[in-house]
Protein backbone atom coordinates (compact mmCIF):
# COMPACT_ATOMS: atom_id res chain seq x y z
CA UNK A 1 0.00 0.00 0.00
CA UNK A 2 0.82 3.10 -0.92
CA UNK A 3 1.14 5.74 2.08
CA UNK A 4 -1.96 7.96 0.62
CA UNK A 5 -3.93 4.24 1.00
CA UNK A 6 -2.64 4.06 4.56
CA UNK A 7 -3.56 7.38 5.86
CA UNK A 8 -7.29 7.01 3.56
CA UNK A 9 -7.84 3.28 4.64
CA UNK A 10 -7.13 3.60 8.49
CA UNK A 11 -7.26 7.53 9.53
CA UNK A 12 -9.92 6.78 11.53
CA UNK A 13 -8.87 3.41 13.13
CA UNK A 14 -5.69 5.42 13.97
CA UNK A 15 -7.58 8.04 15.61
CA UNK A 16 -10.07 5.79 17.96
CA UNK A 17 -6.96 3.52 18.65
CA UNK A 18 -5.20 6.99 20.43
CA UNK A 19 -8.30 8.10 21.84
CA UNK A 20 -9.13 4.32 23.57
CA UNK A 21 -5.17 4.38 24.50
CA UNK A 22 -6.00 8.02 26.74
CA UNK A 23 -4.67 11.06 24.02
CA UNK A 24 -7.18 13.74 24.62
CA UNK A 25 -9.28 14.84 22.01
CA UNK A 26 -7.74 18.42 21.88
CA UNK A 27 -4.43 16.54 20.96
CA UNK A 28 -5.71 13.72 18.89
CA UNK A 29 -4.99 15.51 15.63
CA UNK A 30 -1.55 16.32 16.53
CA UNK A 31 -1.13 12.55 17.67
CA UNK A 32 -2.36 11.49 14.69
CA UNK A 33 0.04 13.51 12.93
CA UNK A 34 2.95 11.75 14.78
CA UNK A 35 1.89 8.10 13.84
CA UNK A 36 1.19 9.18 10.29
CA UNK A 37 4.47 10.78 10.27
CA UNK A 38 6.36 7.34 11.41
CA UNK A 39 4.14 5.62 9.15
CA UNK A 40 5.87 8.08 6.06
CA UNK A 41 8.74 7.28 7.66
CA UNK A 42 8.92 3.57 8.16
CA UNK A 43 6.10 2.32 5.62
CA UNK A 44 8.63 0.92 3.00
CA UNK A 45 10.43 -1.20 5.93
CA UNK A 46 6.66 -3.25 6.41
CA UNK A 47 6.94 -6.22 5.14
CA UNK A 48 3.46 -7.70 5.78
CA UNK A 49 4.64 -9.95 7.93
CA UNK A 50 1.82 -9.05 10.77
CA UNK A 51 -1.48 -6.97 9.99
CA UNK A 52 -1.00 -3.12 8.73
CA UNK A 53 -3.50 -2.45 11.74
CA UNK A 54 -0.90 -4.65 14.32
CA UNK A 55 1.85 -2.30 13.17
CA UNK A 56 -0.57 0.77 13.19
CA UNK A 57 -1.54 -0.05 17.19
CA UNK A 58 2.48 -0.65 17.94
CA UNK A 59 3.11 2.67 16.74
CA UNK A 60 -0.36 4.39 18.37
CA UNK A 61 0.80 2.73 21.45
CA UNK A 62 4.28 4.42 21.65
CA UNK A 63 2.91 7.63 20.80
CA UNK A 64 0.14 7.45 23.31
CA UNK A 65 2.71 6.85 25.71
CA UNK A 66 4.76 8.91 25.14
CA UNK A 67 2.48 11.44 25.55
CA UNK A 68 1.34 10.08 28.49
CA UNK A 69 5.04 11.16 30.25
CA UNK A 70 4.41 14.79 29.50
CA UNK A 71 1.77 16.10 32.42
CA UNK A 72 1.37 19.41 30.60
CA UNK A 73 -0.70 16.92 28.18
CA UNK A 74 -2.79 14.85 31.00
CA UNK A 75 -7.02 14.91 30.10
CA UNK A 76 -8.81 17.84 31.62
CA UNK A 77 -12.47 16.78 31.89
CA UNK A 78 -13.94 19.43 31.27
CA UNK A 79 -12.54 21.11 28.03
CA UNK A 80 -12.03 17.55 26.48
CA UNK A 81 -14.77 15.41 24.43
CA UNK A 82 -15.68 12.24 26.25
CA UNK A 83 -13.94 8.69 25.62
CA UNK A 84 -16.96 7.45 23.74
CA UNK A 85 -19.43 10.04 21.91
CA UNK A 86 -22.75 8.15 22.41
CA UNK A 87 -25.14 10.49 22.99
CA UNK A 88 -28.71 9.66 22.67
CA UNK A 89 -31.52 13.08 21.39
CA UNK A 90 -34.00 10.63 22.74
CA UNK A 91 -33.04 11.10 26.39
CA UNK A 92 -33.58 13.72 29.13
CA UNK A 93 -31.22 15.96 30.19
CA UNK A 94 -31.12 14.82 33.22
CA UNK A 95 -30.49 11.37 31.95
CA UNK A 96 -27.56 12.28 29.61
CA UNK A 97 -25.94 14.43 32.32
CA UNK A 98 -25.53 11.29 34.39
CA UNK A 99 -24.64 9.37 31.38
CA UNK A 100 -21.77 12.07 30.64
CA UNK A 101 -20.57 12.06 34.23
CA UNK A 102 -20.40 8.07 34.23
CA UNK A 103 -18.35 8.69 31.13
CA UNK A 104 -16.40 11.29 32.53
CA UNK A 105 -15.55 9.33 35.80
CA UNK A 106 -14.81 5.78 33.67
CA UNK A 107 -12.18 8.14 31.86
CA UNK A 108 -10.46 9.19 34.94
CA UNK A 109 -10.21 5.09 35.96
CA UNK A 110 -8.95 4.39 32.78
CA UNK A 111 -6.18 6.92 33.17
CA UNK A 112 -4.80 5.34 36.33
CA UNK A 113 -4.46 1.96 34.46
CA UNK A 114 -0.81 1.03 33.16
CA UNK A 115 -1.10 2.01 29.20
CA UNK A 116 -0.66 -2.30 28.78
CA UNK A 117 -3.59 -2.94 30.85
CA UNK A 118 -6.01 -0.05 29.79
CA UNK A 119 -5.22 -1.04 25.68
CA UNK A 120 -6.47 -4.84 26.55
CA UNK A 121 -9.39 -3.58 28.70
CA UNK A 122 -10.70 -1.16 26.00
CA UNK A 123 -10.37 -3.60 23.23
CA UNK A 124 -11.85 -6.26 25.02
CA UNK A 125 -14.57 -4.60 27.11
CA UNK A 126 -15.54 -0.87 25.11
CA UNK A 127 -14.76 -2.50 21.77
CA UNK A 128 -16.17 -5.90 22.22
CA UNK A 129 -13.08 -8.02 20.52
CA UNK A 130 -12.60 -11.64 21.66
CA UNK A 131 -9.20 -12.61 23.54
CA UNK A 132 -8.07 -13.97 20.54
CA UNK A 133 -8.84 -10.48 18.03
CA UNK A 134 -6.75 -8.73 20.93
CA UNK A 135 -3.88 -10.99 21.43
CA UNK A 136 -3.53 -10.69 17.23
CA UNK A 137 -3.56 -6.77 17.19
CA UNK A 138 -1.34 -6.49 20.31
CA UNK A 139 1.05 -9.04 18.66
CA UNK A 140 1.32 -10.58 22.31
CA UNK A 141 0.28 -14.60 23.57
CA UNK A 142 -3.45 -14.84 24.71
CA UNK A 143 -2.26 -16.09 27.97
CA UNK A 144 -0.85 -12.03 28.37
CA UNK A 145 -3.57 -10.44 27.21
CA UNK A 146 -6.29 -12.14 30.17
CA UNK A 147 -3.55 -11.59 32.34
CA UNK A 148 -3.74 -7.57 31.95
CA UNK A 149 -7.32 -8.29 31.70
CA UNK A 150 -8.11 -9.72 35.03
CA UNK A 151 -5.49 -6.82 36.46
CA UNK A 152 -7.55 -4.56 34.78
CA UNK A 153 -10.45 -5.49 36.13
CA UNK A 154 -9.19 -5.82 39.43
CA UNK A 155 -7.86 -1.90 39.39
CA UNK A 156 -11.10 -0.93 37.68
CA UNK A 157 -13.52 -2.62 40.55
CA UNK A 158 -11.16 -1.30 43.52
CA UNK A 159 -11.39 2.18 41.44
CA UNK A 160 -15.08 2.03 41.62
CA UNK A 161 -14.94 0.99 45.58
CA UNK A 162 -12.54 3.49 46.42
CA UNK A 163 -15.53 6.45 44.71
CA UNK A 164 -18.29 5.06 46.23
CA UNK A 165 -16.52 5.00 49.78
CA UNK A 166 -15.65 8.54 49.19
CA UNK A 167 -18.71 9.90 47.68
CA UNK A 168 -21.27 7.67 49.64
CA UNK A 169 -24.03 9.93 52.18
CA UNK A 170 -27.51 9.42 53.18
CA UNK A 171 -30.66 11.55 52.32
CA UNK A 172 -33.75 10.68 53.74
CA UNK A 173 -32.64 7.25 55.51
CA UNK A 174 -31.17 6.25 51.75
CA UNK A 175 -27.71 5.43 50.85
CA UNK A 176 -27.18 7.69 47.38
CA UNK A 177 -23.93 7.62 45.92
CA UNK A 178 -22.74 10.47 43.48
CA UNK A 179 -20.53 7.55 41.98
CA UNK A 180 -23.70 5.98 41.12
CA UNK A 181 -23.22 6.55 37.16
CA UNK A 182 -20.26 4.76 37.47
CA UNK A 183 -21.46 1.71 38.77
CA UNK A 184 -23.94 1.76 35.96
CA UNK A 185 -21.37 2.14 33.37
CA UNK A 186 -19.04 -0.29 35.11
CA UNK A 187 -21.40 -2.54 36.16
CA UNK A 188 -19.90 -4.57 38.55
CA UNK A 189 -21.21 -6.97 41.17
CA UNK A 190 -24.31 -8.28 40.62
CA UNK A 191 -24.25 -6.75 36.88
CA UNK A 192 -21.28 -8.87 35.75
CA UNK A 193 -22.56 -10.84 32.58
CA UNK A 194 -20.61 -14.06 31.62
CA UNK A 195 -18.52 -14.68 28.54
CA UNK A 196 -17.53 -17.85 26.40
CA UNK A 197 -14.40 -19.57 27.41
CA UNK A 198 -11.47 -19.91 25.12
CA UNK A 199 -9.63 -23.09 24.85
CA UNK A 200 -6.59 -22.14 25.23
CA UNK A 201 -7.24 -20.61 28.22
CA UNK A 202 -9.20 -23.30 30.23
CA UNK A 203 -10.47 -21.12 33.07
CA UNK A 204 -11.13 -18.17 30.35
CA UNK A 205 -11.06 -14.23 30.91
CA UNK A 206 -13.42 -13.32 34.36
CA UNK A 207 -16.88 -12.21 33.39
CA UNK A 208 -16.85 -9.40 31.19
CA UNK A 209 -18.12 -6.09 32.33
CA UNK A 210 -21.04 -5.13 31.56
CA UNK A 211 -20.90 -1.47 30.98
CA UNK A 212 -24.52 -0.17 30.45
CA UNK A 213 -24.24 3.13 30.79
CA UNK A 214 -21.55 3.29 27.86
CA UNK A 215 -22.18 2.26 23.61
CA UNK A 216 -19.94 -0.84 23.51
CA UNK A 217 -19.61 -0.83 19.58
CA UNK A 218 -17.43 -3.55 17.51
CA UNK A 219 -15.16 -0.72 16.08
CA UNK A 220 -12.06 -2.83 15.04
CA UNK A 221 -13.57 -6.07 13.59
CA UNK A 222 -13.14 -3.84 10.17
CA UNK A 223 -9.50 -2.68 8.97
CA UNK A 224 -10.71 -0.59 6.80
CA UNK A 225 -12.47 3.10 7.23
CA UNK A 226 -15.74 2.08 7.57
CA UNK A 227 -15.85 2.27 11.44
């Protein structure tokens, strides 16, 4: 492929894969400029050996990282577009506030998560790709990617504990949480929903989470544009 057919074909699974990986939306076009720019740089070294898109993450991955390192860059809430633009015109206000906030709040969790661990959890959980699909983009053995997974999980439940202990008080003899859009959009607990066990991994990935507050679309089960 040429590298006009590159940037056309995958702009926009470049762009979602640095968004997922934490690059705030105010510097998602410059980010995009840097992998585009290693792409001009490096494209006549691919040899095909993996999947353009595996090689397109790699590099999305070291750019969202590095990034990352620079705190003048860090997500501010509030001037920043959400991780996952879902909204719904058929909802209430008041409805898509708490939506927004549960977004808002998943955000910050994902941005304590070690860059490793957040890329397997978005894939697997926002994005809806099997163990396998991840395991092939990452360029890593399956028996890595459910280990970030369950760590993932692990960091995102004791995230979600650690709000609801702070945030927790009682009106009218009821316990109301201001966390509680997270727990919707994390869903865990009682909302955990079960998944299909691989066979190379006989006691599978941990239920997934059900996050029902957030769109969980299958972005990356297309290479192409079309996403």
């Amino acid at each position: 492929m040429t590298f006009g057919e590159v940037y056309a074909h995958h702009f926009r699974f470049v762009w979602r894969s640095l968004r997922r990986l934490g690059v705030p939306e105010s510097d998602a076009a410059d980010a995009v400029q840097d992998v585009f720019l290693v792409v001009h740089r490096r494209l006549a070294e691919f040899e095909g050996r993996s999947k353009i898109t595996t090689w397109l993450y790699s590099i999305c991955f070291h750019v969202a990282r590095d990034r990352r390192k620079l705190a003048h860059l860090r997500r501010r809430a509030h001037d920043d577009e959400p991780l996952l633009d879902c909204a719904d015109d058929r909802v209430d206000v008041g409805a898509e506030a708490e939506r927004r906030q549960a977004i808002v709040l998943l955000e910050a969790i994902l941005d304590e998560l070690p860059l490793e661990q957040r890329a397997v959890f978005t894939l697997f959980e926002l994005d809806g790709m099997s163990g396998e699909e991840v395991a092939e983009l990452l360029d890593v053995p399956l028996g890595t990617v459910y280990s970030r997974l369950r760590l993932a999980r692990d960091a995102f439940r004791r995230a979600v504990a650690r709000l609801n202990a702070r945030d927790q008080f009682r009106v009218g003899g009821r316990v109301v949480s201001k966390s509680e859009p997270v727990l919707k959009a994390g869903a865990v607990g009682p909302g955990l929903t079960a998944v299909k066990r691989s066979p190379e991994d006989p006691e599978g990935p941990e239920p997934a989470l059900s996050l029902s507050g957030v769109e969980q679309r299958p972005a990356w089960k297309r290479a192409g544009g079309g996403r």
